[in-house]
C-alpha atoms as a PDB file:
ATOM      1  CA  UNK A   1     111.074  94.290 144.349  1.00  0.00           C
ATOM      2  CA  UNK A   2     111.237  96.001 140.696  1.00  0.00           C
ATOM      3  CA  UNK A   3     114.189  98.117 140.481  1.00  0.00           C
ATOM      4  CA  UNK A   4     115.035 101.263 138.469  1.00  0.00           C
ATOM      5  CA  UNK A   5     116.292  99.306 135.865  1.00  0.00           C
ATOM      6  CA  UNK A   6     113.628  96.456 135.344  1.00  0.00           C
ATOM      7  CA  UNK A   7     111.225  99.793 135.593  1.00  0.00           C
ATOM      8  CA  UNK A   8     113.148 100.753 132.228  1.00  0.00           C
ATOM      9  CA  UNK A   9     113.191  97.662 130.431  1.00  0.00           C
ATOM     10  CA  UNK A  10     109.566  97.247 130.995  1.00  0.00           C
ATOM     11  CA  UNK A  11     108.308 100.676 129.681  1.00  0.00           C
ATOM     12  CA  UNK A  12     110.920 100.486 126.679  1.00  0.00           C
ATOM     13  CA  UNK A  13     108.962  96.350 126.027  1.00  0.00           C
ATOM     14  CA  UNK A  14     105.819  98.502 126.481  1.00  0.00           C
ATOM     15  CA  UNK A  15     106.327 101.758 124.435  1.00  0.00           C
ATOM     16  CA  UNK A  16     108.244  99.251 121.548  1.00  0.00           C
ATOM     17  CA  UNK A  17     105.099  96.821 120.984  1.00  0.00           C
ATOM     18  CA  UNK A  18     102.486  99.700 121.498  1.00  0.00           C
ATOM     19  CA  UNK A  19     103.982 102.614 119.128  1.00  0.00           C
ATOM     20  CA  UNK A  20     104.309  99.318 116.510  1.00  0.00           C
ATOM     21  CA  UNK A  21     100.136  99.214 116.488  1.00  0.00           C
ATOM     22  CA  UNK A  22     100.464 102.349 114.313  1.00  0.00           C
ATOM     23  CA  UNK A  23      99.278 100.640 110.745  1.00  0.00           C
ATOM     24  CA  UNK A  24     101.952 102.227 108.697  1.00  0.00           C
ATOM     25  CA  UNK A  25     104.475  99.577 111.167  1.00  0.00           C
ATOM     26  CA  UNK A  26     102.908  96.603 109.452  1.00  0.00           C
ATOM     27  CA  UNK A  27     100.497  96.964 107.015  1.00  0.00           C
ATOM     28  CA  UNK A  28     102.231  97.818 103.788  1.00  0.00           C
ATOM     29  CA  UNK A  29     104.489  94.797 104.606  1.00  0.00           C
ATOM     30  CA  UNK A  30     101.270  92.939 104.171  1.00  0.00           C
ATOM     31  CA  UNK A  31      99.756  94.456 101.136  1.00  0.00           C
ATOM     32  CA  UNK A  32     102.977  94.336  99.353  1.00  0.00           C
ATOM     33  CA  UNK A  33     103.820  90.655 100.716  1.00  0.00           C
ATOM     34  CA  UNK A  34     100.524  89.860  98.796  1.00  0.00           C
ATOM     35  CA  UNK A  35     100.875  91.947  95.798  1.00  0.00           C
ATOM     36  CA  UNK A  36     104.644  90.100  94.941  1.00  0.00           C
ATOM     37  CA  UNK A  37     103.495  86.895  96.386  1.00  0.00           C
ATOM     38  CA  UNK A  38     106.671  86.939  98.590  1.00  0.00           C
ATOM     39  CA  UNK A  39     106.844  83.846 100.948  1.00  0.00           C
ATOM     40  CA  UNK A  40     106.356  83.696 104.865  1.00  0.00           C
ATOM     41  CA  UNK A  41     110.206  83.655 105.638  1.00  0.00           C
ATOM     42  CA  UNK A  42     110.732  86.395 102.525  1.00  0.00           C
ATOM     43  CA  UNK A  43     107.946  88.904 104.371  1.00  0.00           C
ATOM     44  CA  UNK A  44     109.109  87.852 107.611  1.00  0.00           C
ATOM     45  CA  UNK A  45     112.973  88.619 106.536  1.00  0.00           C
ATOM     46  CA  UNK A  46     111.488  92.260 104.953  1.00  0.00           C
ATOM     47  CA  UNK A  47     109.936  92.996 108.391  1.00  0.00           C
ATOM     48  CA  UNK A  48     113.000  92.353 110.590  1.00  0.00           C
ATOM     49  CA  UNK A  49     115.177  94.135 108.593  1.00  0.00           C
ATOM     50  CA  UNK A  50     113.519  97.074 108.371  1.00  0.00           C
ATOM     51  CA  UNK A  51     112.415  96.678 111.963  1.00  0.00           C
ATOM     52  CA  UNK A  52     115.852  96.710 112.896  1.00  0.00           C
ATOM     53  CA  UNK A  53     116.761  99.725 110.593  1.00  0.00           C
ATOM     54  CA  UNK A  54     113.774 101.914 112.498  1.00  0.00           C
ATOM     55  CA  UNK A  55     114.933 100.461 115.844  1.00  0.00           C
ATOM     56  CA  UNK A  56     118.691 101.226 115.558  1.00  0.00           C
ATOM     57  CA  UNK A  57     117.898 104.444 114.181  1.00  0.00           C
ATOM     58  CA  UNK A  58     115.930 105.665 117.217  1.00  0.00           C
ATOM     59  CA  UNK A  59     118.425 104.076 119.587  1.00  0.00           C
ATOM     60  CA  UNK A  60     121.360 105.892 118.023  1.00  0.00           C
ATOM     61  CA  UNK A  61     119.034 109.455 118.037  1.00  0.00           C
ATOM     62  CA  UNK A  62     118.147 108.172 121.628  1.00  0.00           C
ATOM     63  CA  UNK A  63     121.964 108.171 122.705  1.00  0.00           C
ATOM     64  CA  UNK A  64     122.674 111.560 121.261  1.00  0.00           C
ATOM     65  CA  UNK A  65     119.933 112.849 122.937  1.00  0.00           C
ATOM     66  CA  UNK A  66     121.774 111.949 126.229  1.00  0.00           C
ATOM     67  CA  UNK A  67     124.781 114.041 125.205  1.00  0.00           C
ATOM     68  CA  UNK A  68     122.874 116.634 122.989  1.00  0.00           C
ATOM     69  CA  UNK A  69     120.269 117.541 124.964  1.00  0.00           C
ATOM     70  CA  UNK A  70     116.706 115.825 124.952  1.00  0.00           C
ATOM     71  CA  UNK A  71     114.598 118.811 123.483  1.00  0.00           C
ATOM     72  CA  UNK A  72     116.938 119.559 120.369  1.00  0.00           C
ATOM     73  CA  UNK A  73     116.673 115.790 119.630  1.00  0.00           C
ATOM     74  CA  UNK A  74     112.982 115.491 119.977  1.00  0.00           C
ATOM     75  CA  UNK A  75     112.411 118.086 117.643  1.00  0.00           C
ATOM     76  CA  UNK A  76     114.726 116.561 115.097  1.00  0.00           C
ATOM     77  CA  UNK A  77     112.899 112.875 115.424  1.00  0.00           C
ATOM     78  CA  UNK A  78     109.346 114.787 115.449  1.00  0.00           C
ATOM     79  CA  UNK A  79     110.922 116.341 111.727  1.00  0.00           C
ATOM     80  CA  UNK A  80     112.158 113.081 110.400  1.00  0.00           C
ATOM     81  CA  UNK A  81     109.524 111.611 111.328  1.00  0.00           C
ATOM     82  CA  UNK A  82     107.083 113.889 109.119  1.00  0.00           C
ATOM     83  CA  UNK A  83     109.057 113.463 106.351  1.00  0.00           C
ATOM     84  CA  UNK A  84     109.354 109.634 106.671  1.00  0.00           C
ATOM     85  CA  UNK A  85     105.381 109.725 106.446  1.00  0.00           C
ATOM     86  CA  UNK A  86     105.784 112.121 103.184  1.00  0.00           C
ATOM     87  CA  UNK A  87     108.434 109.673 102.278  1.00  0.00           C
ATOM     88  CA  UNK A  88     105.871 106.612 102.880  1.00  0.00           C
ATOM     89  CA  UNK A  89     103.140 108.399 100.639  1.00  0.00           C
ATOM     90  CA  UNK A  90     105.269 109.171  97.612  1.00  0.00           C
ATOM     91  CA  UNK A  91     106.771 105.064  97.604  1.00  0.00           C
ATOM     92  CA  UNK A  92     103.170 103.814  98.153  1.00  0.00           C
ATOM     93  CA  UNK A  93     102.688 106.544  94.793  1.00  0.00           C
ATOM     94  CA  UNK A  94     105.247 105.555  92.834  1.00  0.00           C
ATOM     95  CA  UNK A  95     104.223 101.947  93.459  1.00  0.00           C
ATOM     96  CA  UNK A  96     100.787 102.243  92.162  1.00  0.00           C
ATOM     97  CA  UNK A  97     101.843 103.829  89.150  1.00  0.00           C
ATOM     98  CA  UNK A  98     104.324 101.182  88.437  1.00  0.00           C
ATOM     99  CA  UNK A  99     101.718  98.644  89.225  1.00  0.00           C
ATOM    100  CA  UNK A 100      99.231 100.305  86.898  1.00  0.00           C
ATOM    101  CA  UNK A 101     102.043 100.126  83.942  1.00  0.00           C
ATOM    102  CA  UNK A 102     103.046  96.496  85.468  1.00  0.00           C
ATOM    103  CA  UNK A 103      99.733  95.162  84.971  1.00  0.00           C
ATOM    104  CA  UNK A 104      99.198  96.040  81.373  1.00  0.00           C
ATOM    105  CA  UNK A 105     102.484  94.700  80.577  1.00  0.00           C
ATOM    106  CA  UNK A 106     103.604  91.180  80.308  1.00  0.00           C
ATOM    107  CA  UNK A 107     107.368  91.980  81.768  1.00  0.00           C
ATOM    108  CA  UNK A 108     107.616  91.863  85.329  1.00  0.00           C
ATOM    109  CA  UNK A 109     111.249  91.319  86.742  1.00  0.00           C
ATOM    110  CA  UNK A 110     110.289  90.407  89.822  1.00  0.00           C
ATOM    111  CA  UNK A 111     113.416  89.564  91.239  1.00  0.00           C
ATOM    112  CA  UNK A 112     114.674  93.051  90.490  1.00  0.00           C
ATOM    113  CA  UNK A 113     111.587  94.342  92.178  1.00  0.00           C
ATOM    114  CA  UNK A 114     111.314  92.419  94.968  1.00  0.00           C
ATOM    115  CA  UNK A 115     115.380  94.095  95.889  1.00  0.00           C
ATOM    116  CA  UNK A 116     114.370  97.255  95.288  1.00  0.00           C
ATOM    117  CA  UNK A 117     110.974  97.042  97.218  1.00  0.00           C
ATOM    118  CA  UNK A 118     112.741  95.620 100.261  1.00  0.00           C
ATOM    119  CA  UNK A 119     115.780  98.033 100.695  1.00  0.00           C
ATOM    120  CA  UNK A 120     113.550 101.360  99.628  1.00  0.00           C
ATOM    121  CA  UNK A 121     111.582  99.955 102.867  1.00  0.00           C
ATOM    122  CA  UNK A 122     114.791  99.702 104.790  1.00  0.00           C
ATOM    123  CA  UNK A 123     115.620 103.396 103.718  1.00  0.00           C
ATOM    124  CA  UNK A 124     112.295 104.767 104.753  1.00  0.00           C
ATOM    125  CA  UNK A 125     111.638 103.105 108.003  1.00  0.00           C
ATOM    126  CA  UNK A 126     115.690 104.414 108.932  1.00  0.00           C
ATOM    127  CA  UNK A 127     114.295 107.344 107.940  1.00  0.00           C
ATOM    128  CA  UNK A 128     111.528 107.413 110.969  1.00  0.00           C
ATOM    129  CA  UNK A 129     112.733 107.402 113.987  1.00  0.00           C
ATOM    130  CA  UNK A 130     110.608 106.746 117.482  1.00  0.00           C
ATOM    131  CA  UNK A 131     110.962 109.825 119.697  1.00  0.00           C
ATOM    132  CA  UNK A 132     109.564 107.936 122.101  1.00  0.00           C
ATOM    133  CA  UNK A 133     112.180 105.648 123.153  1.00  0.00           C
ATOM    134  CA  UNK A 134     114.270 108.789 123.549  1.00  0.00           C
ATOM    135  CA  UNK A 135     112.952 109.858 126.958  1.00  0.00           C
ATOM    136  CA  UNK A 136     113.912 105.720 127.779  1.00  0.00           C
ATOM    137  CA  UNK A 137     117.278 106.160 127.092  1.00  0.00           C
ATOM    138  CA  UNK A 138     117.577 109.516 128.374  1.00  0.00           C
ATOM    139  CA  UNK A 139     116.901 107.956 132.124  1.00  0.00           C
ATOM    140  CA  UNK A 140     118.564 105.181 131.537  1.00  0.00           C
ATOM    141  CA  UNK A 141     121.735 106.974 130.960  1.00  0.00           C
ATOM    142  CA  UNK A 142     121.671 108.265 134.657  1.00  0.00           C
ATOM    143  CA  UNK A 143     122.253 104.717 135.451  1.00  0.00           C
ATOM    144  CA  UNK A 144     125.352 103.622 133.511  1.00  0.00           C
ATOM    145  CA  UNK A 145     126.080 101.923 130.079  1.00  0.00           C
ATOM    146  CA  UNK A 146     124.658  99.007 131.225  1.00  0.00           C
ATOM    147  CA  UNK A 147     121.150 100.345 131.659  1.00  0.00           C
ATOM    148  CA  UNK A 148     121.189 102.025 128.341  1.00  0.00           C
ATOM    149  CA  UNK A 149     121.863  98.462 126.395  1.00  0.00           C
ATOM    150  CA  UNK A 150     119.242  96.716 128.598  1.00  0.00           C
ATOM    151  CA  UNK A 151     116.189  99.131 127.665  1.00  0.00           C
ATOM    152  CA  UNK A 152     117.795  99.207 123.591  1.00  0.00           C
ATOM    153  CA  UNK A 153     118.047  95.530 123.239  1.00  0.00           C
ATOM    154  CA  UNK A 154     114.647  95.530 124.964  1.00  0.00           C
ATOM    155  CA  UNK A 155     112.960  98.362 123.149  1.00  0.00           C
ATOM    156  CA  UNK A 156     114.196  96.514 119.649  1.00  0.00           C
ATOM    157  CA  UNK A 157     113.458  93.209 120.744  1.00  0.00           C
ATOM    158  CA  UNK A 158     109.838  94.326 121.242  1.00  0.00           C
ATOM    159  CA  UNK A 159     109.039  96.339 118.171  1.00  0.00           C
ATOM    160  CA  UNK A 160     110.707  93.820 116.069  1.00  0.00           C
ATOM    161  CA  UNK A 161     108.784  90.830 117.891  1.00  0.00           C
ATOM    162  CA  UNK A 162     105.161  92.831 117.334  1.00  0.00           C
ATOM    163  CA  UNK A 163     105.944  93.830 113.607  1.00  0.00           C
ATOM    164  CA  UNK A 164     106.432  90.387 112.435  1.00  0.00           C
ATOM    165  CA  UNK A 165     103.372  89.197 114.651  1.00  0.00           C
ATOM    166  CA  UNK A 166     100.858  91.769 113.016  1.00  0.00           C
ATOM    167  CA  UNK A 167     102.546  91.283 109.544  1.00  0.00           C
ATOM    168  CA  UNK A 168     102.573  87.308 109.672  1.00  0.00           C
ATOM    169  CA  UNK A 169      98.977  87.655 110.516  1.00  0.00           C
ATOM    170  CA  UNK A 170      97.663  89.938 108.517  1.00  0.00           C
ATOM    171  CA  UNK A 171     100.114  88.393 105.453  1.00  0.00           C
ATOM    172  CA  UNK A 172      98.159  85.050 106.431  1.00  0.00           C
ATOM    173  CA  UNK A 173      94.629  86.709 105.987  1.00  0.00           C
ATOM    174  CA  UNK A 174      94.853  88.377 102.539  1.00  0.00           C
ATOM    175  CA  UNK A 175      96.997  85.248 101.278  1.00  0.00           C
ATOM    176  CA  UNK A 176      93.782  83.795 101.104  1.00  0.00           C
ATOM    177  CA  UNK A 177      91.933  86.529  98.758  1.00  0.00           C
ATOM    178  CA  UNK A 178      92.036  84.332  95.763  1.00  0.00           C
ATOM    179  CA  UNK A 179      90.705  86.954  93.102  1.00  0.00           C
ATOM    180  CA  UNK A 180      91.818  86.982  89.428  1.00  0.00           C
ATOM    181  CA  UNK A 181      91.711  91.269  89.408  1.00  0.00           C
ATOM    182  CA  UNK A 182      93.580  91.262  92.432  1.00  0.00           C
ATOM    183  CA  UNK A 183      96.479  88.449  91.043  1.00  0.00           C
ATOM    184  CA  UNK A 184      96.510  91.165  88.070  1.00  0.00           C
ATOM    185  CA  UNK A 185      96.315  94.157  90.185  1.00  0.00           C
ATOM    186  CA  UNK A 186      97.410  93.624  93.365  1.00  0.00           C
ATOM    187  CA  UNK A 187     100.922  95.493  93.209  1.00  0.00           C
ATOM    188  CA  UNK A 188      98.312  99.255  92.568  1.00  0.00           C
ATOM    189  CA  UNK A 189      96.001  97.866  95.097  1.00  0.00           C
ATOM    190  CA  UNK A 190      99.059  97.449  97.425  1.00  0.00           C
ATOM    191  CA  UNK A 191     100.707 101.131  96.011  1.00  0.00           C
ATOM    192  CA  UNK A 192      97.247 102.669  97.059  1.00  0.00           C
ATOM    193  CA  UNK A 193      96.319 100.765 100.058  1.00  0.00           C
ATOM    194  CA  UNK A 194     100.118 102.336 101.340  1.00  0.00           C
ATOM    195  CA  UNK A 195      99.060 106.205 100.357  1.00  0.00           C
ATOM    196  CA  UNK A 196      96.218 105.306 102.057  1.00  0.00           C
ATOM    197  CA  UNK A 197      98.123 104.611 104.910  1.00  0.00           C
ATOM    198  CA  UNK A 198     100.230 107.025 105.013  1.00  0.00           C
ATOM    199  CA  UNK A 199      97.822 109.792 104.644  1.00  0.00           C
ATOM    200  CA  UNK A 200      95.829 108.409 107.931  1.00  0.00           C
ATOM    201  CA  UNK A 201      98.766 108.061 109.953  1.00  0.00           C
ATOM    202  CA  UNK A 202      99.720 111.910 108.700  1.00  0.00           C
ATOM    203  CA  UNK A 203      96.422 113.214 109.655  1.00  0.00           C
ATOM    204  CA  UNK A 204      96.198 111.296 112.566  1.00  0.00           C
ATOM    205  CA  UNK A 205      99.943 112.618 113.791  1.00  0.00           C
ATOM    206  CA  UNK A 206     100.334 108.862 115.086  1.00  0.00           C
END
């Protein structure tokens, strides 16, 4: 027999791996993985990291909304959330341009860029919370402390999990685009492929 609980921590394994299909969860991990040529274990490393920043985020947003009250909360996810994808648009800008001026230029401190890519991801997704998993937590508070850590640790288990999944695979697939105007500019490509994104997902409201 399922009980309450196992009723939580399945919807919170649920809502985590579907809200993660949106494409700005995974994809400009991929373009940029490409574009600076990181490794599998460097992209995978990005992707938990800032999976775990967008998780933890939520969760903490999630547990104030137990004490706060669920509405006020909501609203102030639904706003961050906004601005995280105005956020999103504006890196994914500022990364084409620099690409553009990168690839008419022979200097490319990569190791200082690669630092600076990774934690400006970090920043934005702790910037976009899930209002989702708020309602989660919300019920889950009715039924102890217990309950609450079950459907968090499952909620960022499963976001986490899928992220790295879609941006292994898709990192695997456009590893293989061998292309000498891509090599040169593939960090634009990957600044406008993340507008791109961005845009949809604003437009779309998903």
């Amino acid at each position: 027999m399922i009980t309450a609980r196992g009723a939580l921590m399945f919807a919170a394994a649920t809502v985590g791996a579907l809200h993660t299909l949106a494409p700005d969860h995974w994809v400009p991990f991929a373009a940029l993985a490409r574009a600076s040529k990181w490794s599998v274990r460097q992209t995978a490393g990005t992707t938990v990291l800032c999976g775990f920043g967008h998780v933890t985020v939520s969760a903490l947003l999630a547990i104030l909304a137990a004490f706060a009250g669920l509405k006020m909360l909501e609203r102030l996810g639904a706003q961050l959330e906004h601005q995280a994808t105005l956020l999103l648009i504006a890196f994914g800008f500022v990364y084409l341009v620099w690409g553009l001026r990168r690839s008419f230029s022979d200097h490319t401190h990569r190791h200082w860029h690669s630092s600076l890519t990774t934690w400006s991801l970090f920043v934005l997704f702790c910037l976009d919370p899930c209002v989702a998993v708020m309602p989660l937590v919300f019920a889950a508070s009715i039924q102890g402390v217990a309950a609450v850590a079950a459907v968090i640790i499952v909620y960022e288990a499963a976001t986490i999990a899928t992220m790295v999944a879609l941006v292994l695979s898709a990192h695997a697939g456009v590893r293989r685009l061998e292309m000498p105007w891509i090599d040169r500019f593939g960090d634009a490509v990957a600044g406008s492929v993340i507008v791109f994104i961005g845009a949809l997902v604003g437009f779309l409201g998903i």
